[in-house]
C-alpha atoms as a PDB file:
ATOM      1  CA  UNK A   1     111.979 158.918  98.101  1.00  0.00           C
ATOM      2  CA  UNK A   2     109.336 159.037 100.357  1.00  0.00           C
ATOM      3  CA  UNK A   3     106.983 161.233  98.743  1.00  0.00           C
ATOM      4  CA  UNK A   4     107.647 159.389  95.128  1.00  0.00           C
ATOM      5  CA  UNK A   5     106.889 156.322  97.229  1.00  0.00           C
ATOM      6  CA  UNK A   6     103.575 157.624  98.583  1.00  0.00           C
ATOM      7  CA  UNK A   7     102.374 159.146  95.135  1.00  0.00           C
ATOM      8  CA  UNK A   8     102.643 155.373  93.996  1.00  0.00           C
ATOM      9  CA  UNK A   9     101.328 153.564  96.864  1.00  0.00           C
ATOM     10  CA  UNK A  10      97.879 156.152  96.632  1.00  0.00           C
ATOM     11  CA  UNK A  11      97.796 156.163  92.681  1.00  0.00           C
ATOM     12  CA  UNK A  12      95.971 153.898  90.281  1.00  0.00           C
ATOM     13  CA  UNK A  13      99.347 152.324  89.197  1.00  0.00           C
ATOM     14  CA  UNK A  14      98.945 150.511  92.986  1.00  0.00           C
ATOM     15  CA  UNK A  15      97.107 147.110  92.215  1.00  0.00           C
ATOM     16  CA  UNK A  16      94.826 147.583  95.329  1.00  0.00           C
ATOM     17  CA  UNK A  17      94.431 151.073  94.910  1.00  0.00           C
ATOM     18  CA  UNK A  18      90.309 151.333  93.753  1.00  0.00           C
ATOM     19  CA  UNK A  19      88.307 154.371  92.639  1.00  0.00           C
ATOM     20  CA  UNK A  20      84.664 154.771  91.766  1.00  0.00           C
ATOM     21  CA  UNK A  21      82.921 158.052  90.815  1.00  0.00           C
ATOM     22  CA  UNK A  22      82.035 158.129  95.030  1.00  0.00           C
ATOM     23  CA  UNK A  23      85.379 156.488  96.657  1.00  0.00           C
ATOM     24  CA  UNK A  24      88.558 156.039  96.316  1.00  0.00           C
ATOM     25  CA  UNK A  25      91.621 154.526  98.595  1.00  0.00           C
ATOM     26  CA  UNK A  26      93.453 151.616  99.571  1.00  0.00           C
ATOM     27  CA  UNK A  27      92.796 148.577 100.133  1.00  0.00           C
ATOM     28  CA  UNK A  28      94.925 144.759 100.695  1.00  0.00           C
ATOM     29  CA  UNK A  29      95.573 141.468  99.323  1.00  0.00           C
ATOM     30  CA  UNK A  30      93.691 140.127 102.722  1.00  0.00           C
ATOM     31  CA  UNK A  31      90.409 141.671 101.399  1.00  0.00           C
ATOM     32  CA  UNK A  32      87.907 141.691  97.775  1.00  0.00           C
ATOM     33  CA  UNK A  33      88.984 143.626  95.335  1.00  0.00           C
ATOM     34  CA  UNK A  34      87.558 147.231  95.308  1.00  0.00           C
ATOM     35  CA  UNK A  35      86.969 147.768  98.996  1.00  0.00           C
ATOM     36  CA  UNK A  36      89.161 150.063 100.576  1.00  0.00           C
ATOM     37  CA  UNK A  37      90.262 150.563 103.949  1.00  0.00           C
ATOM     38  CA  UNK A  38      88.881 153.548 106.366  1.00  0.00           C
ATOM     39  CA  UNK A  39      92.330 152.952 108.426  1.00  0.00           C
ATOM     40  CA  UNK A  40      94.685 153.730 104.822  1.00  0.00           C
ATOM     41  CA  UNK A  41      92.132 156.867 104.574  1.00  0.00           C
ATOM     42  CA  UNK A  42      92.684 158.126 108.231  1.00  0.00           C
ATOM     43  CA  UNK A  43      96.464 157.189 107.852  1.00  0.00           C
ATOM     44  CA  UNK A  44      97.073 159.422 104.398  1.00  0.00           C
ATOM     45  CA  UNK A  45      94.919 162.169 106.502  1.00  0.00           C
ATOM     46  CA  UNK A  46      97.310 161.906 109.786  1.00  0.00           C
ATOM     47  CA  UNK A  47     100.655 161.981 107.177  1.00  0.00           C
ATOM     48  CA  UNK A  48      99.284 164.776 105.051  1.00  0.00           C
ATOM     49  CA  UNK A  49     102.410 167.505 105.097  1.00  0.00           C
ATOM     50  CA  UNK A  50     101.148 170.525 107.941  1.00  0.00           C
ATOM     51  CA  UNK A  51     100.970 174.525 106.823  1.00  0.00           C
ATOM     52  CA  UNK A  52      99.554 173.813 102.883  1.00  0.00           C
ATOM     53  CA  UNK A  53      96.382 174.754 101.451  1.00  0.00           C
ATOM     54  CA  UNK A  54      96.180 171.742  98.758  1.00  0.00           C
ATOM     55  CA  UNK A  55      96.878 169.164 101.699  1.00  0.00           C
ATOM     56  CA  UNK A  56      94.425 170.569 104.130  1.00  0.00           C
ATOM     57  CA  UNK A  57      91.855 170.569 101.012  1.00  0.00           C
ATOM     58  CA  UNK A  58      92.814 166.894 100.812  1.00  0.00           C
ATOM     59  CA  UNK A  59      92.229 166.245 104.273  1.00  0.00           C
ATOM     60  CA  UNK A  60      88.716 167.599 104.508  1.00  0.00           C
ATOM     61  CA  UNK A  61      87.946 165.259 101.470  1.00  0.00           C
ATOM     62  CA  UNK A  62      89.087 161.851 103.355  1.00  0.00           C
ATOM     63  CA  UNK A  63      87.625 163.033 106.171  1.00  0.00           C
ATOM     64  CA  UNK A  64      84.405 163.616 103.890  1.00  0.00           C
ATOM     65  CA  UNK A  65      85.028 159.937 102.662  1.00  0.00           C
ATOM     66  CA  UNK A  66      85.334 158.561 106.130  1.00  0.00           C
ATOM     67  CA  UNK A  67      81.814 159.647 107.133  1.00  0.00           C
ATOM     68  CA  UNK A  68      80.553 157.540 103.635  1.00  0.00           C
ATOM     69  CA  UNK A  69      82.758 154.481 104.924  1.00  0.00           C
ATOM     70  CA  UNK A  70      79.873 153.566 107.981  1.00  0.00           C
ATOM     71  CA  UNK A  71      77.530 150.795 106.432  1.00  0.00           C
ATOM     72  CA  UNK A  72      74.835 152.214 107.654  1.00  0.00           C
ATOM     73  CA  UNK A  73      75.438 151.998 111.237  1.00  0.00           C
ATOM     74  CA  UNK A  74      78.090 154.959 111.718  1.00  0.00           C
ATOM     75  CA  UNK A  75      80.816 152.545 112.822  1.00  0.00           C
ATOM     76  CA  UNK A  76      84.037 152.053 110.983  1.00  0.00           C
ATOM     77  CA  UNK A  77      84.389 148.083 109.411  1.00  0.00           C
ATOM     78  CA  UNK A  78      87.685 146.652 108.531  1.00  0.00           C
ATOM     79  CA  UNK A  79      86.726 147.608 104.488  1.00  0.00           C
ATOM     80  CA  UNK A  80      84.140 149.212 102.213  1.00  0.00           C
ATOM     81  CA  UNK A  81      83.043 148.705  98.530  1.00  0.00           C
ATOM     82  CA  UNK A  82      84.175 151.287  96.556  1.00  0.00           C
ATOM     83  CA  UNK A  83      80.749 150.289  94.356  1.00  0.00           C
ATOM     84  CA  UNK A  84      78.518 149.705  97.312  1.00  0.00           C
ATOM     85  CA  UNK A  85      79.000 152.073 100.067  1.00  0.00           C
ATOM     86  CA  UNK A  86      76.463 149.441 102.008  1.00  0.00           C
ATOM     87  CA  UNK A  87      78.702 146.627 101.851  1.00  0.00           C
ATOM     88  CA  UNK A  88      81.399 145.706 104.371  1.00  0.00           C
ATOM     89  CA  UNK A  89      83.944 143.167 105.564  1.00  0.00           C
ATOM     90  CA  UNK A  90      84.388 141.934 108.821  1.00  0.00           C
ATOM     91  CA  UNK A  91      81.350 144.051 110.375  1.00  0.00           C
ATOM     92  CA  UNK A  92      82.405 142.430 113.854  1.00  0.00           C
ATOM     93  CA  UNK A  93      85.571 144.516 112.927  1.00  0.00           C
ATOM     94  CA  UNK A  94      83.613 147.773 113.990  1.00  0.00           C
ATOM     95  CA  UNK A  95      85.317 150.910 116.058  1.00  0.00           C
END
């Protein structure tokens, strides 16, 4: 159940699941549509099953994505356009 329920959640049968030819992840109801969240990204990385190749592979590509997810100013925001890596919500929201 809970790997059926995770396929769904990080699929593009997930309403606020966006993808562009750069990005892809998760984002909300509570922001635009096709900005994602660098918190879903490091969350799927921290739940990724330990000891297998295709999840460590996986891991190395949000972590990839995470460095893209900056604005410009290398801090994290509360989301990011999958379209426009330069364009962020909340940027008071940094960490």
């Amino acid at each position: 159940m809970y790997r059926a329920t995770r396929d769904l959640i990080l699929s593009p049968s997930n309403e606020y699941f966006y993808a562009s030819a750069s990005l892809s992840g998760l984002g909300s109801p509570h922001t635009p549509q096709r900005y994602v969240w660098p918190l879903a990204h490091m969350v799927e990385a921290l739940t990724l099953p330990e000891g297998d190749s295709i999840a460590a592979a996986r891991q190395a590509a949000l972590l990839g994505q995470l460095l893209k997810l900056q604005c410009g100013n290398r801090l994290m925001h509360e989301s990011v356009s999958v379209d426009d890596l330069s364009q962020c919500t909340r940027p008071v929201f940094e960490w």
